[in-house]
C-alpha atoms as a PDB file:
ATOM      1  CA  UNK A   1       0.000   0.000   0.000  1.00  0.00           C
ATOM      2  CA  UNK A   2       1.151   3.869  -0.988  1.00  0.00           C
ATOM      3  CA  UNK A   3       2.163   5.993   1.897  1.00  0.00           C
ATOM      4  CA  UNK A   4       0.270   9.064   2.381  1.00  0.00           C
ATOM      5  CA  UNK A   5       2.473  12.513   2.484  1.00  0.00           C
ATOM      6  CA  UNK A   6       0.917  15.531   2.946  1.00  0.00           C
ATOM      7  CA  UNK A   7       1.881  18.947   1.673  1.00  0.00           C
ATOM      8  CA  UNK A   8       0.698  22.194   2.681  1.00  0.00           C
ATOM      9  CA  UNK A   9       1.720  25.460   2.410  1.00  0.00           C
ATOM     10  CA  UNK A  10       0.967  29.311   2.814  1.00  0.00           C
ATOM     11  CA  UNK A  11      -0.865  31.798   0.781  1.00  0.00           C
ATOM     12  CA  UNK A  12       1.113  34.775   0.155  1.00  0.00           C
ATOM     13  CA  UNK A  13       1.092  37.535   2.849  1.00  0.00           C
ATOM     14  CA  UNK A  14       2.744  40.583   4.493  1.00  0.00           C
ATOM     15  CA  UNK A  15       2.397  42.549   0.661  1.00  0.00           C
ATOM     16  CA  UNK A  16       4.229  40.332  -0.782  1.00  0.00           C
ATOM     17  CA  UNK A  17       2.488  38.870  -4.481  1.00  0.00           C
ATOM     18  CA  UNK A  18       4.116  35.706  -3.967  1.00  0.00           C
ATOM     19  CA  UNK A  19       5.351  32.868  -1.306  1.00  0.00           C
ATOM     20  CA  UNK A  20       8.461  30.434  -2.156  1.00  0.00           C
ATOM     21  CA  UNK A  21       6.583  27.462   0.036  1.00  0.00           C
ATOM     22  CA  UNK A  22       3.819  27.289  -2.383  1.00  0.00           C
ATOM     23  CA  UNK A  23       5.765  27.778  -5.445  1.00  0.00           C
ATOM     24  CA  UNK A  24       7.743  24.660  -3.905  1.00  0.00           C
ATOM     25  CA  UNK A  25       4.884  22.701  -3.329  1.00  0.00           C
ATOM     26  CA  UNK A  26       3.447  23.608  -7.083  1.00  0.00           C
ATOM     27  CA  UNK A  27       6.796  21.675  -7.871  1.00  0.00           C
ATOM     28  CA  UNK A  28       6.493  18.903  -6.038  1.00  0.00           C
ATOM     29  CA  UNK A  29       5.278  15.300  -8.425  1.00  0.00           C
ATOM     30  CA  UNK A  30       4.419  12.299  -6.464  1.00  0.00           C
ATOM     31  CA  UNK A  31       6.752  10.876  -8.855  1.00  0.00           C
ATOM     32  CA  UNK A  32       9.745  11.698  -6.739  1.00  0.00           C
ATOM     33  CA  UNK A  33       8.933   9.755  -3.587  1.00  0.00           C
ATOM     34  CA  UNK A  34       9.031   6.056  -3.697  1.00  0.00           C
ATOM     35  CA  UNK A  35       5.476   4.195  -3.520  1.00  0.00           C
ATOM     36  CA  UNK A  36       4.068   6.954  -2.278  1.00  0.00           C
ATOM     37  CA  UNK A  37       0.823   9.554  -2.791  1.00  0.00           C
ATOM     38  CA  UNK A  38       0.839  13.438  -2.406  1.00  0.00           C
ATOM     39  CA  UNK A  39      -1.611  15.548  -0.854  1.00  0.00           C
ATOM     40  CA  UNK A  40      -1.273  19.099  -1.627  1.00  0.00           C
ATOM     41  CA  UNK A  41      -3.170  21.805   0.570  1.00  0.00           C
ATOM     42  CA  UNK A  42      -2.913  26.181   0.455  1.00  0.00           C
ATOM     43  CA  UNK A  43      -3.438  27.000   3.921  1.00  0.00           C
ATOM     44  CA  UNK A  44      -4.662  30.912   5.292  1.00  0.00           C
ATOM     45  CA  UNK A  45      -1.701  33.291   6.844  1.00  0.00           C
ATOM     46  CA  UNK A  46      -4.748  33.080  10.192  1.00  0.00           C
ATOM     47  CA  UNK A  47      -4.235  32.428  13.108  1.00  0.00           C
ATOM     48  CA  UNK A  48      -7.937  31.997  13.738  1.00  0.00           C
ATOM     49  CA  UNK A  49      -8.422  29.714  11.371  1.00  0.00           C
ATOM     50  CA  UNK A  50      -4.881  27.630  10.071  1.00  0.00           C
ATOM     51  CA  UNK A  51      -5.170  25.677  13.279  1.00  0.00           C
ATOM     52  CA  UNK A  52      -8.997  24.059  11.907  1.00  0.00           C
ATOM     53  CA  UNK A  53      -7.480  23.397   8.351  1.00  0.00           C
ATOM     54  CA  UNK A  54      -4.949  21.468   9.788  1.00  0.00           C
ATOM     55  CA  UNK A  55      -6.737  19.726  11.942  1.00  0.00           C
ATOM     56  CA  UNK A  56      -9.581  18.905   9.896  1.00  0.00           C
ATOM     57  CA  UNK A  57      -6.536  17.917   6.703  1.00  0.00           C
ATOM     58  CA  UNK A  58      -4.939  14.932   9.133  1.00  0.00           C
ATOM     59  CA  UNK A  59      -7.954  14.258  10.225  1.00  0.00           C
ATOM     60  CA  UNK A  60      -9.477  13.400   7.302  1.00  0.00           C
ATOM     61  CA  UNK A  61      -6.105  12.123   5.214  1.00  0.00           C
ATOM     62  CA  UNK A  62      -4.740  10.094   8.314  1.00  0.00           C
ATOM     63  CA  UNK A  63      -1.042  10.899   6.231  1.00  0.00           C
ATOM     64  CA  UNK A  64       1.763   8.877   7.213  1.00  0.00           C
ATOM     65  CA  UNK A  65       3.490  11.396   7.071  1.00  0.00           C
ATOM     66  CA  UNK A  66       2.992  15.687   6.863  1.00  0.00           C
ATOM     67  CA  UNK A  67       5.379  18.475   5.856  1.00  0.00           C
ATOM     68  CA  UNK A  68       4.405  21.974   5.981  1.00  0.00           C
ATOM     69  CA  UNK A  69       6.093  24.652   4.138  1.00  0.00           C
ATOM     70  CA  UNK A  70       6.338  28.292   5.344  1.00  0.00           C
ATOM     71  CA  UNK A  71       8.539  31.620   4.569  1.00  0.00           C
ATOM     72  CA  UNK A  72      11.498  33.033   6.442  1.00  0.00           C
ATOM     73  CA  UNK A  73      12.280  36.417   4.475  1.00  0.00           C
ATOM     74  CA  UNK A  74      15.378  37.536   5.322  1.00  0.00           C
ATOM     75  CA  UNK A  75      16.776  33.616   6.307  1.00  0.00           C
ATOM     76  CA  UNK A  76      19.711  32.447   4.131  1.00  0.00           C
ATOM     77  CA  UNK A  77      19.278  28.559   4.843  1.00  0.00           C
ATOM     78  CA  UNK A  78      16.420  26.305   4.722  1.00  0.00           C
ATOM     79  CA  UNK A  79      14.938  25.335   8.047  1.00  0.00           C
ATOM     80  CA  UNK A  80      14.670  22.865   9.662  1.00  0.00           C
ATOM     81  CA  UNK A  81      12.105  23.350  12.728  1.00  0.00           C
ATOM     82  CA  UNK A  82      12.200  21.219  16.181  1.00  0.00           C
ATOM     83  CA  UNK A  83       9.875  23.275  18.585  1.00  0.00           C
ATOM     84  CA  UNK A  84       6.699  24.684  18.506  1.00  0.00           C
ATOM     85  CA  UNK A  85       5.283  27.054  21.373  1.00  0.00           C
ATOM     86  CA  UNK A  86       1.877  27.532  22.689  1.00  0.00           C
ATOM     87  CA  UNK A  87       2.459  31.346  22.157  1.00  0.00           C
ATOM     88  CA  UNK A  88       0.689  34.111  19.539  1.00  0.00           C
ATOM     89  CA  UNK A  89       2.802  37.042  19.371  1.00  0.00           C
ATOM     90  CA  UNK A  90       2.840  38.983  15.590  1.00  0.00           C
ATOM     91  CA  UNK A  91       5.121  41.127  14.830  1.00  0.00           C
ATOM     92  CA  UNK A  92       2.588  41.657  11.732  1.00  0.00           C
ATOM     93  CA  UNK A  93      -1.155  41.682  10.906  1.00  0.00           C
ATOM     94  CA  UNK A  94      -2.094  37.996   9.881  1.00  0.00           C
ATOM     95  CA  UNK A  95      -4.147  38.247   6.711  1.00  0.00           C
ATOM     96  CA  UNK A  96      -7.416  38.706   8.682  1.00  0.00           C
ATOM     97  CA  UNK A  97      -5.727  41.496  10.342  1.00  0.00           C
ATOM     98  CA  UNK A  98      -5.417  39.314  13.351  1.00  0.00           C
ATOM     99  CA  UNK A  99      -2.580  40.872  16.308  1.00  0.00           C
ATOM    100  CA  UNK A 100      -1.939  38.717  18.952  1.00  0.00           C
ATOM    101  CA  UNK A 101       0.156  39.922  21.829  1.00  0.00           C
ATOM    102  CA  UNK A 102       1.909  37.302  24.207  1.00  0.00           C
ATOM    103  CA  UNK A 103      -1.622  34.891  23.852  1.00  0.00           C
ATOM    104  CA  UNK A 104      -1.773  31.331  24.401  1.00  0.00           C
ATOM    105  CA  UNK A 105      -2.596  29.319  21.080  1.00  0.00           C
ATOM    106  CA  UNK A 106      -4.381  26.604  23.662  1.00  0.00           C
ATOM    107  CA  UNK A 107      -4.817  27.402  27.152  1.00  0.00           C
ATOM    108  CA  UNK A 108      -4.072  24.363  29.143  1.00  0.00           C
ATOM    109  CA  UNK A 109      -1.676  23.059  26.810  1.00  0.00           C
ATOM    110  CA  UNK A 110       1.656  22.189  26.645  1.00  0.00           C
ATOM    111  CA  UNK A 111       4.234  24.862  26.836  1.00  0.00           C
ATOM    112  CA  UNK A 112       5.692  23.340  23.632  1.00  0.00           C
ATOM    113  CA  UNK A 113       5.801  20.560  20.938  1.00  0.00           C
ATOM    114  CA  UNK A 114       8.568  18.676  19.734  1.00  0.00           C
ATOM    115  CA  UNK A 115       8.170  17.425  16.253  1.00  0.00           C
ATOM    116  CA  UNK A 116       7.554  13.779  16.290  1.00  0.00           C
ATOM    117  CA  UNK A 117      10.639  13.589  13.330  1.00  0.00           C
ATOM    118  CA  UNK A 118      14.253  14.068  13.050  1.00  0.00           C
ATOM    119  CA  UNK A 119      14.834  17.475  12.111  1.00  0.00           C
ATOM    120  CA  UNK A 120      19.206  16.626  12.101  1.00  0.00           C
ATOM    121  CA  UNK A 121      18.723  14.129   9.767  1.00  0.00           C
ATOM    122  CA  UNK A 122      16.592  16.018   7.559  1.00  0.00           C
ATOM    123  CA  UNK A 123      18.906  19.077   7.394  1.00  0.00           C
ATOM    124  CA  UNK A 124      21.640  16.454   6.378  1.00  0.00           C
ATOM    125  CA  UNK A 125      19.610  15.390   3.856  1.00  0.00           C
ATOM    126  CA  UNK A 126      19.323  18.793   2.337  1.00  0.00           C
ATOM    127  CA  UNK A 127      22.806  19.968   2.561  1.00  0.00           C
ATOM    128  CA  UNK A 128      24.069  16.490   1.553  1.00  0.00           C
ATOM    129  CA  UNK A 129      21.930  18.051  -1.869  1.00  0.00           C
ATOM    130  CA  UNK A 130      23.985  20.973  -1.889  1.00  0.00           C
ATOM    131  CA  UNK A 131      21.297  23.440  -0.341  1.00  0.00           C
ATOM    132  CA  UNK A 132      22.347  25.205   2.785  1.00  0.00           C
ATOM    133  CA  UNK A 133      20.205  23.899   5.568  1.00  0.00           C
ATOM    134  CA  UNK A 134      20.073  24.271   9.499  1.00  0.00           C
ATOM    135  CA  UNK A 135      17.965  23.070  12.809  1.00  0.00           C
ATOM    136  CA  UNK A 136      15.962  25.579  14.244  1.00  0.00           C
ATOM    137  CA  UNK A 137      14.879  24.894  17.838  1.00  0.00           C
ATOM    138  CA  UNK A 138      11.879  27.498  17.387  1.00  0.00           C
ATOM    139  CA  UNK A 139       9.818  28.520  14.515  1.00  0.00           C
ATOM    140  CA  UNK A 140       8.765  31.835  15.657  1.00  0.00           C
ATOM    141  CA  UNK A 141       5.454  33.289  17.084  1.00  0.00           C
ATOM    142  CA  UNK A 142       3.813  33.840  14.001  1.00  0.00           C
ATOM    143  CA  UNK A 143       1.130  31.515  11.708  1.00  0.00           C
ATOM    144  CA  UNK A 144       3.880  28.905  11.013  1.00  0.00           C
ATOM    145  CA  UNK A 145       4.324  28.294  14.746  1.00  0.00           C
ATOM    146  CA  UNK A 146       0.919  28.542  15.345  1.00  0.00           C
ATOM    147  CA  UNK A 147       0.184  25.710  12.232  1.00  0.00           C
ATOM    148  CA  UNK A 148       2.972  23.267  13.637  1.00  0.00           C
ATOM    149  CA  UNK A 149       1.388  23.647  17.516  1.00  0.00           C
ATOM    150  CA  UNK A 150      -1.939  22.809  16.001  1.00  0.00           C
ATOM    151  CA  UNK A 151      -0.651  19.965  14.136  1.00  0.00           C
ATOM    152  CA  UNK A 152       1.712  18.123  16.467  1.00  0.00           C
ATOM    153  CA  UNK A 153      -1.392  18.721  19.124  1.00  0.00           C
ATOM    154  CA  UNK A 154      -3.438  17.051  16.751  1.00  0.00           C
ATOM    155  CA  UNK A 155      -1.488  14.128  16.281  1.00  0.00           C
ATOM    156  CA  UNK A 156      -1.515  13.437  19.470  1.00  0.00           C
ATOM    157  CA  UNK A 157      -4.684  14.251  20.373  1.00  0.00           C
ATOM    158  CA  UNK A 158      -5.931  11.794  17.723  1.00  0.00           C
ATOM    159  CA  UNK A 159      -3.707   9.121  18.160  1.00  0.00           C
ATOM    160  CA  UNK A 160      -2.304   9.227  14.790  1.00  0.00           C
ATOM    161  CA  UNK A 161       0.788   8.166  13.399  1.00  0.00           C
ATOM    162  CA  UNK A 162       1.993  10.887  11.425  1.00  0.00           C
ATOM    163  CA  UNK A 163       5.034  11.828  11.331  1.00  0.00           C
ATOM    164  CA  UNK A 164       5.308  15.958  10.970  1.00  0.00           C
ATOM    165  CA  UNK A 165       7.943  17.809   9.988  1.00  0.00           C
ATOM    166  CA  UNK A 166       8.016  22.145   9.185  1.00  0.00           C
ATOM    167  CA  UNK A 167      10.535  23.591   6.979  1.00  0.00           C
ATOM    168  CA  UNK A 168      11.006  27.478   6.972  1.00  0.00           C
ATOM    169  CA  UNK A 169      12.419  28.977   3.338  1.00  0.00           C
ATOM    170  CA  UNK A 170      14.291  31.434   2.951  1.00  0.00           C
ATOM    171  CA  UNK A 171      12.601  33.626  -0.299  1.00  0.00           C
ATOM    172  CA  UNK A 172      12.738  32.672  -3.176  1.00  0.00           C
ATOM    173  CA  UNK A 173      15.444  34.689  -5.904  1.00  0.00           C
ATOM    174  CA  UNK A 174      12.077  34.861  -8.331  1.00  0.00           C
ATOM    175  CA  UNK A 175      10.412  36.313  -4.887  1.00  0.00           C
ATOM    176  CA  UNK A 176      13.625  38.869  -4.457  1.00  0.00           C
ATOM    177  CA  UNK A 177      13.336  39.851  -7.560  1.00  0.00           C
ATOM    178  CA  UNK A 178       9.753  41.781  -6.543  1.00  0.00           C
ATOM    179  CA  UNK A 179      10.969  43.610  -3.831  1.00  0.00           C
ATOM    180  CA  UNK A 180      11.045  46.685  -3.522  1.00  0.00           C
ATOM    181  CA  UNK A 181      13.669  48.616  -5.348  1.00  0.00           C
ATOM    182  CA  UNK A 182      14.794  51.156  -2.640  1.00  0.00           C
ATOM    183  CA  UNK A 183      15.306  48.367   0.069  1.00  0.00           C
ATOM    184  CA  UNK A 184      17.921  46.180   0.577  1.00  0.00           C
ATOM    185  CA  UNK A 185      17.620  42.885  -0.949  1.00  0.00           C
ATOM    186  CA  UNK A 186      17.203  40.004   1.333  1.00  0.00           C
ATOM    187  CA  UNK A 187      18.911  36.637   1.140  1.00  0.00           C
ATOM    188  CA  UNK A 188      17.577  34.054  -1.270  1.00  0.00           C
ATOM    189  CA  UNK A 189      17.651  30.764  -2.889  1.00  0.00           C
ATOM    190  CA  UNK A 190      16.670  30.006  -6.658  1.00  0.00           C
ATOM    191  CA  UNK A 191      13.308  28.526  -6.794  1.00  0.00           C
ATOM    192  CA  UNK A 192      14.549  25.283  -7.990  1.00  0.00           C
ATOM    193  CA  UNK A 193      16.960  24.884  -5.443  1.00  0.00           C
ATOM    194  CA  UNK A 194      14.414  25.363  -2.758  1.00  0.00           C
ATOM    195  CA  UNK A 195      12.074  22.407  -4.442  1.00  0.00           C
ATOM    196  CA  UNK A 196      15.082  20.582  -4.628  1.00  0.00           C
ATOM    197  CA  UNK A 197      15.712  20.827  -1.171  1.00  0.00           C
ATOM    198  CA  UNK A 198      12.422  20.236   0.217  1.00  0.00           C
ATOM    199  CA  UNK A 199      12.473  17.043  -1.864  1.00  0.00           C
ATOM    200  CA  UNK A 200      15.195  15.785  -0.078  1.00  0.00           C
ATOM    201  CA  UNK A 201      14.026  16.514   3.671  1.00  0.00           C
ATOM    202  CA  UNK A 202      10.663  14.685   2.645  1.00  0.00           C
ATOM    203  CA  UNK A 203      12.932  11.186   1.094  1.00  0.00           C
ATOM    204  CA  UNK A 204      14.467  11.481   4.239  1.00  0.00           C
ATOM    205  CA  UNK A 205      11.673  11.816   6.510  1.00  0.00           C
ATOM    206  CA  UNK A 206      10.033   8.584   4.836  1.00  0.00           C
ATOM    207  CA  UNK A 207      13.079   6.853   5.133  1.00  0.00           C
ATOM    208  CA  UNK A 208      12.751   3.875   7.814  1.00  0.00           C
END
């Protein structure tokens, strides 16, 4: 039988017309993972309402295992994330025009999840591709976070067996390309590069 993997990623936000981790996931075939079958899903930059997507997507597919994309402007590396924290604190609007200050995403729970992967590995995996990765023991305060506390919660919650992993990306070069032409350019990574990449953290994260 074909292992499920799902895929999500974010819409674009913050003014920005694009975002790398769904350009990635537009790249990703089915093709490239061995007996496998690929479930793609655009999630909302919400923090009021990425938490139910997720939940209701594992759910639903029961995935063996789940990788969610996100976007680290201004990161040089891919991203490997090991923590999530039960914390809402935006720098930014969400896309609602959502603001959390220092708010629990679930009051009662944990103070934190670790992902129920091997983030090492899978940054080995990507640099052994020749993509500069690293392991990040946070993923921020923002959406992402709050997606990966929702989802590892979830998993637990429910029992299920899926193995989760986030990867931040740095932007795009096709994404640097928009921005703004008075402001210093941030780091980036050629599109292809950054599908290549997230191909390689997924082989590894079905790997036995």
């Amino acid at each position: 039988m074909k292992k499920k993997i799902l895929i999500t990623a974010f819409e674009p936000f913050a003014g920005r017309r694009r975002n790398a981790s769904l350009d990635v996931m537009a790249l990703l075939r089915a093709a490239s993972f061995k007996n496998c079958r690929l479930f793609k899903a655009k999630l909302p930059v919400s923090g009021k309402a990425v938490g139910g997507k997720i939940r209701g997507l594992l759910s639903k597919l029961k995935p063996d295992f789940a990788v969610s994309l996100g976007l680290a402007a201004g990161e040089a590396a891919v991203r490997i994330e090991r923590f999530a924290l039960n914390v809402q604190d935006y720098a930014l609007k969400d896309n609602a025009g959502y603001k959390p200050k220092g708010r629990l995403i679930c009051a009662g729970g944990p103070a934190a999840y670790l992902v129920n992967s091997r983030p090492v590995r899978l940054a080995a995996a990507v640099k052994k591709a020749g993509v500069p990765a690293r392991v990040s023991n946070h993923a921020g305060t923002y959406v992402c976070n709050h997606l990966m506390y929702e989802a590892m919660s979830a998993i637990a919650e429910g029992g299920l067996k899926t193995k989760f992993a986030f990867i931040h990306l740095p932007l795009s070069a096709e994404m640097a390309a928009l921005e703004k032409p008075a402001q210093a350019v941030p780091p980036s990574l050629p599109l292809r590069e950054l599908a290549k990449a997230v191909e390689a953290a997924i082989r590894a994260l079905t790997q036995k």
